[in-house]
C-alpha atoms as a PDB file:
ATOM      1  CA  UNK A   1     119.869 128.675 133.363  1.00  0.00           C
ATOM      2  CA  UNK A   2     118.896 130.605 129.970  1.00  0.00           C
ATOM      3  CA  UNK A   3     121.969 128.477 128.560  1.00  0.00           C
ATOM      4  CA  UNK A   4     120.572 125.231 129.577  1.00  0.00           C
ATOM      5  CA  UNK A   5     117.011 125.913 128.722  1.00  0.00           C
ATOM      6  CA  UNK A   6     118.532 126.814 124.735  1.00  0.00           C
ATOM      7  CA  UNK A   7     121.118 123.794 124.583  1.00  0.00           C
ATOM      8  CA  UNK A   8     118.012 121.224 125.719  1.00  0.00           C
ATOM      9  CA  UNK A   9     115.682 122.811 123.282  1.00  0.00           C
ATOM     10  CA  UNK A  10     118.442 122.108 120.599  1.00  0.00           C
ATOM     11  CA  UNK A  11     119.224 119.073 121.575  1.00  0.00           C
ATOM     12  CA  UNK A  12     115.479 117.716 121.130  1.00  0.00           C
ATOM     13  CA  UNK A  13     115.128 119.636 117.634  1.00  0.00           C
ATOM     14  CA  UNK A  14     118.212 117.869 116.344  1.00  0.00           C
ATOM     15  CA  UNK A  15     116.743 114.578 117.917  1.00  0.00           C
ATOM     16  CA  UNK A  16     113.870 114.640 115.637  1.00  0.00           C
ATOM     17  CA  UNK A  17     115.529 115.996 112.425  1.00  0.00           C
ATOM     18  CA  UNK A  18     115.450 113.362 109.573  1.00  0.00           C
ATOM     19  CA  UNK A  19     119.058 111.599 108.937  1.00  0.00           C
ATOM     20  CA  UNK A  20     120.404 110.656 105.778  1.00  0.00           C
ATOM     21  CA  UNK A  21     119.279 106.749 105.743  1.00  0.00           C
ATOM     22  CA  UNK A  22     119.764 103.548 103.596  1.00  0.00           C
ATOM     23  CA  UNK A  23     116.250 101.969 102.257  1.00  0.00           C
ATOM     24  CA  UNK A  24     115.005  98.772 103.584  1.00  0.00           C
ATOM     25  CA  UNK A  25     114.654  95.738 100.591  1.00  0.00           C
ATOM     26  CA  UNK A  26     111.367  95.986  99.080  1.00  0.00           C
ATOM     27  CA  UNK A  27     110.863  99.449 100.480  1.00  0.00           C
ATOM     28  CA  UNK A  28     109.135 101.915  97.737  1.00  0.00           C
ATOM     29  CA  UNK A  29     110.776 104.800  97.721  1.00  0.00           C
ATOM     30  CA  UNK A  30     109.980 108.189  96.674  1.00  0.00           C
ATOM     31  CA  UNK A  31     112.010 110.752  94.302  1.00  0.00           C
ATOM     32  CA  UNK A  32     110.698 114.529  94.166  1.00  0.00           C
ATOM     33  CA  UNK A  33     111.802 116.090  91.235  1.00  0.00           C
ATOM     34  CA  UNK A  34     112.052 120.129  90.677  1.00  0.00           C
ATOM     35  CA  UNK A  35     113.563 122.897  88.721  1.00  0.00           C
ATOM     36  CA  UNK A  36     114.149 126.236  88.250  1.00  0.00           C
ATOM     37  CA  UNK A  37     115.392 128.629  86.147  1.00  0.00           C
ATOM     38  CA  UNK A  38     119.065 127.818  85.750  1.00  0.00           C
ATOM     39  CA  UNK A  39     119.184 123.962  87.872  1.00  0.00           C
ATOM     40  CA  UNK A  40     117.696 120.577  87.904  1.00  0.00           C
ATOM     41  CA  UNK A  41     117.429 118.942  90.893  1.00  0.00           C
ATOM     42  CA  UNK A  42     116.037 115.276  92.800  1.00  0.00           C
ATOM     43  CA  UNK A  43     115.708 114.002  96.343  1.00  0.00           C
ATOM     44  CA  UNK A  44     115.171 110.293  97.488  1.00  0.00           C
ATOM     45  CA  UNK A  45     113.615 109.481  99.648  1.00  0.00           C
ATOM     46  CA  UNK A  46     112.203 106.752 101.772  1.00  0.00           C
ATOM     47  CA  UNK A  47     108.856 107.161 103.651  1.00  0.00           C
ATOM     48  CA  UNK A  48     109.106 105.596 107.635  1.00  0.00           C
ATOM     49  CA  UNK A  49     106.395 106.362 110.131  1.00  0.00           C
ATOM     50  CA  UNK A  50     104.640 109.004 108.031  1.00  0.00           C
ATOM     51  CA  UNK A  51     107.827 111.078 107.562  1.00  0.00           C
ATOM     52  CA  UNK A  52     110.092 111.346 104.815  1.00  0.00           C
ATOM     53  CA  UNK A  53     113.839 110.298 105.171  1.00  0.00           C
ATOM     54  CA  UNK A  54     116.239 111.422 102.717  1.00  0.00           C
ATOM     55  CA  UNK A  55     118.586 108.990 101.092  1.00  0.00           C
ATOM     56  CA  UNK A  56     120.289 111.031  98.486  1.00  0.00           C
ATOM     57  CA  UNK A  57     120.356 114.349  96.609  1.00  0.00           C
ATOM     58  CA  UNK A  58     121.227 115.029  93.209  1.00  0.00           C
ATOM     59  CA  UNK A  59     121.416 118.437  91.473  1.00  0.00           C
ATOM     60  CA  UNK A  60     123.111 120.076  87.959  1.00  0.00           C
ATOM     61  CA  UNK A  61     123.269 123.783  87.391  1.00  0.00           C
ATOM     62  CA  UNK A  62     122.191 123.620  83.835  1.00  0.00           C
ATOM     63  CA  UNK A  63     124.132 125.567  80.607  1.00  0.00           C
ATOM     64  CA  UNK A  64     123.202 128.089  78.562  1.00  0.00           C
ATOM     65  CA  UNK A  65     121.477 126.369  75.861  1.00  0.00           C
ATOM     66  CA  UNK A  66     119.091 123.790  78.524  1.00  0.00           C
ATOM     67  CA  UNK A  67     117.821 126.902  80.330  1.00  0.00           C
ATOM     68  CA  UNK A  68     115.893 127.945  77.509  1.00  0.00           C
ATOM     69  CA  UNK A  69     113.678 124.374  77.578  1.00  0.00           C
ATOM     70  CA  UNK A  70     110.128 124.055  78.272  1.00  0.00           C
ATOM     71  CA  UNK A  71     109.130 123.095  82.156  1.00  0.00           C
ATOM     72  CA  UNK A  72     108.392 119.765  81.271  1.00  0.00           C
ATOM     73  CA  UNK A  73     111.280 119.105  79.186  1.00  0.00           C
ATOM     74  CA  UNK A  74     113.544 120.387  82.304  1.00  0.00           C
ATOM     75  CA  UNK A  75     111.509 117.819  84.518  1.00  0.00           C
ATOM     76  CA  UNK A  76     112.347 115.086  82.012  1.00  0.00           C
ATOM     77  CA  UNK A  77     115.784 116.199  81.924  1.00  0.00           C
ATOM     78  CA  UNK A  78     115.534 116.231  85.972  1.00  0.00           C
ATOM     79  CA  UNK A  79     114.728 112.906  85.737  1.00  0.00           C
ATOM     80  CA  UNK A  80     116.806 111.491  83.768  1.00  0.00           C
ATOM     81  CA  UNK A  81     119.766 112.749  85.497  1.00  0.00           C
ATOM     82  CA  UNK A  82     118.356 111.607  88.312  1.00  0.00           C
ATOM     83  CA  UNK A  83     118.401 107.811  87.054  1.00  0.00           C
ATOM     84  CA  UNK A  84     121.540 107.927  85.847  1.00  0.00           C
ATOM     85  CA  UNK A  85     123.239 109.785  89.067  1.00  0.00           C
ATOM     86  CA  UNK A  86     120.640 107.162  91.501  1.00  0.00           C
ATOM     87  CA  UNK A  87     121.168 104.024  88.809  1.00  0.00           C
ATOM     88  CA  UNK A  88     121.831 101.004  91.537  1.00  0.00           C
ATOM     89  CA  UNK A  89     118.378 102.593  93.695  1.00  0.00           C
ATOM     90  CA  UNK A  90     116.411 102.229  90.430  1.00  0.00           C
ATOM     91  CA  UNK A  91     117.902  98.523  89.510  1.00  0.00           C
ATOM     92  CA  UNK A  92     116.782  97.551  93.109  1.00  0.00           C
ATOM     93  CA  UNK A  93     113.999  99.087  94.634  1.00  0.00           C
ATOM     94  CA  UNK A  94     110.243 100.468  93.078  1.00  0.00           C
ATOM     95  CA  UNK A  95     110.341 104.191  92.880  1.00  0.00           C
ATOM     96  CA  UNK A  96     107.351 106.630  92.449  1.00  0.00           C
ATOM     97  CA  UNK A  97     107.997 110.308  91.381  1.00  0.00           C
ATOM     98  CA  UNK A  98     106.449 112.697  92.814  1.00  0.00           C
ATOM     99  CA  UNK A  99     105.873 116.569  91.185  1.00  0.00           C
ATOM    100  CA  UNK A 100     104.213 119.328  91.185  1.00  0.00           C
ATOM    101  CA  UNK A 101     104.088 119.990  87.316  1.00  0.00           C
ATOM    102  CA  UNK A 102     102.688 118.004  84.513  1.00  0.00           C
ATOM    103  CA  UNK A 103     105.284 115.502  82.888  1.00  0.00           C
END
């Protein structure tokens, strides 16, 4: 009974959990951009019913030299990566960017 209980309590948490999903024409989508120390990263996303769906994830473990730029110049390097990796998603579709930090 304890086994059942766990595998039907599973089964409704992986229900709900966002999938990876293609965006809808004319959808705007959204693309969170963050770094850290020693990595650059950016999510897609699409926004449907108030919760965010993932469409893609990009991310670059950054050398020596880039770890030693500014916040802001790591976001814009972030981002650019990001357009470059996600090019046919910015050709098509409006995109806002979304971070914490100052750009």
């Amino acid at each position: 009974m304890e086994a059942e209980t766990a595998f039907q309590s599973w089964k409704e948490c992986m229900e709900i959990l966002p999938t990876v999903t293609a965006p809808a024409r004319g959808e705007i989508l959204l693309l969170h951009v963050a770094t850290s120390f020693d990595e650059v990263g950016a999510m897609l996303f699409a926004e449907k019913r108030n919760v965010q769906i993932p469409i893609y994830f990009v991310s670059r473990v950054l050398p020596e030299v880039e770890r030693r730029y500014a916040e802001s110049e790591k976001l814009i390097l972030a981002l650019v990566y990001a357009t470059r990796c996600l090019q046919r998603y910015f050709m098509d579709l409006p995109i806002r960017v979304l971070t914490d930090k100052p750009v």
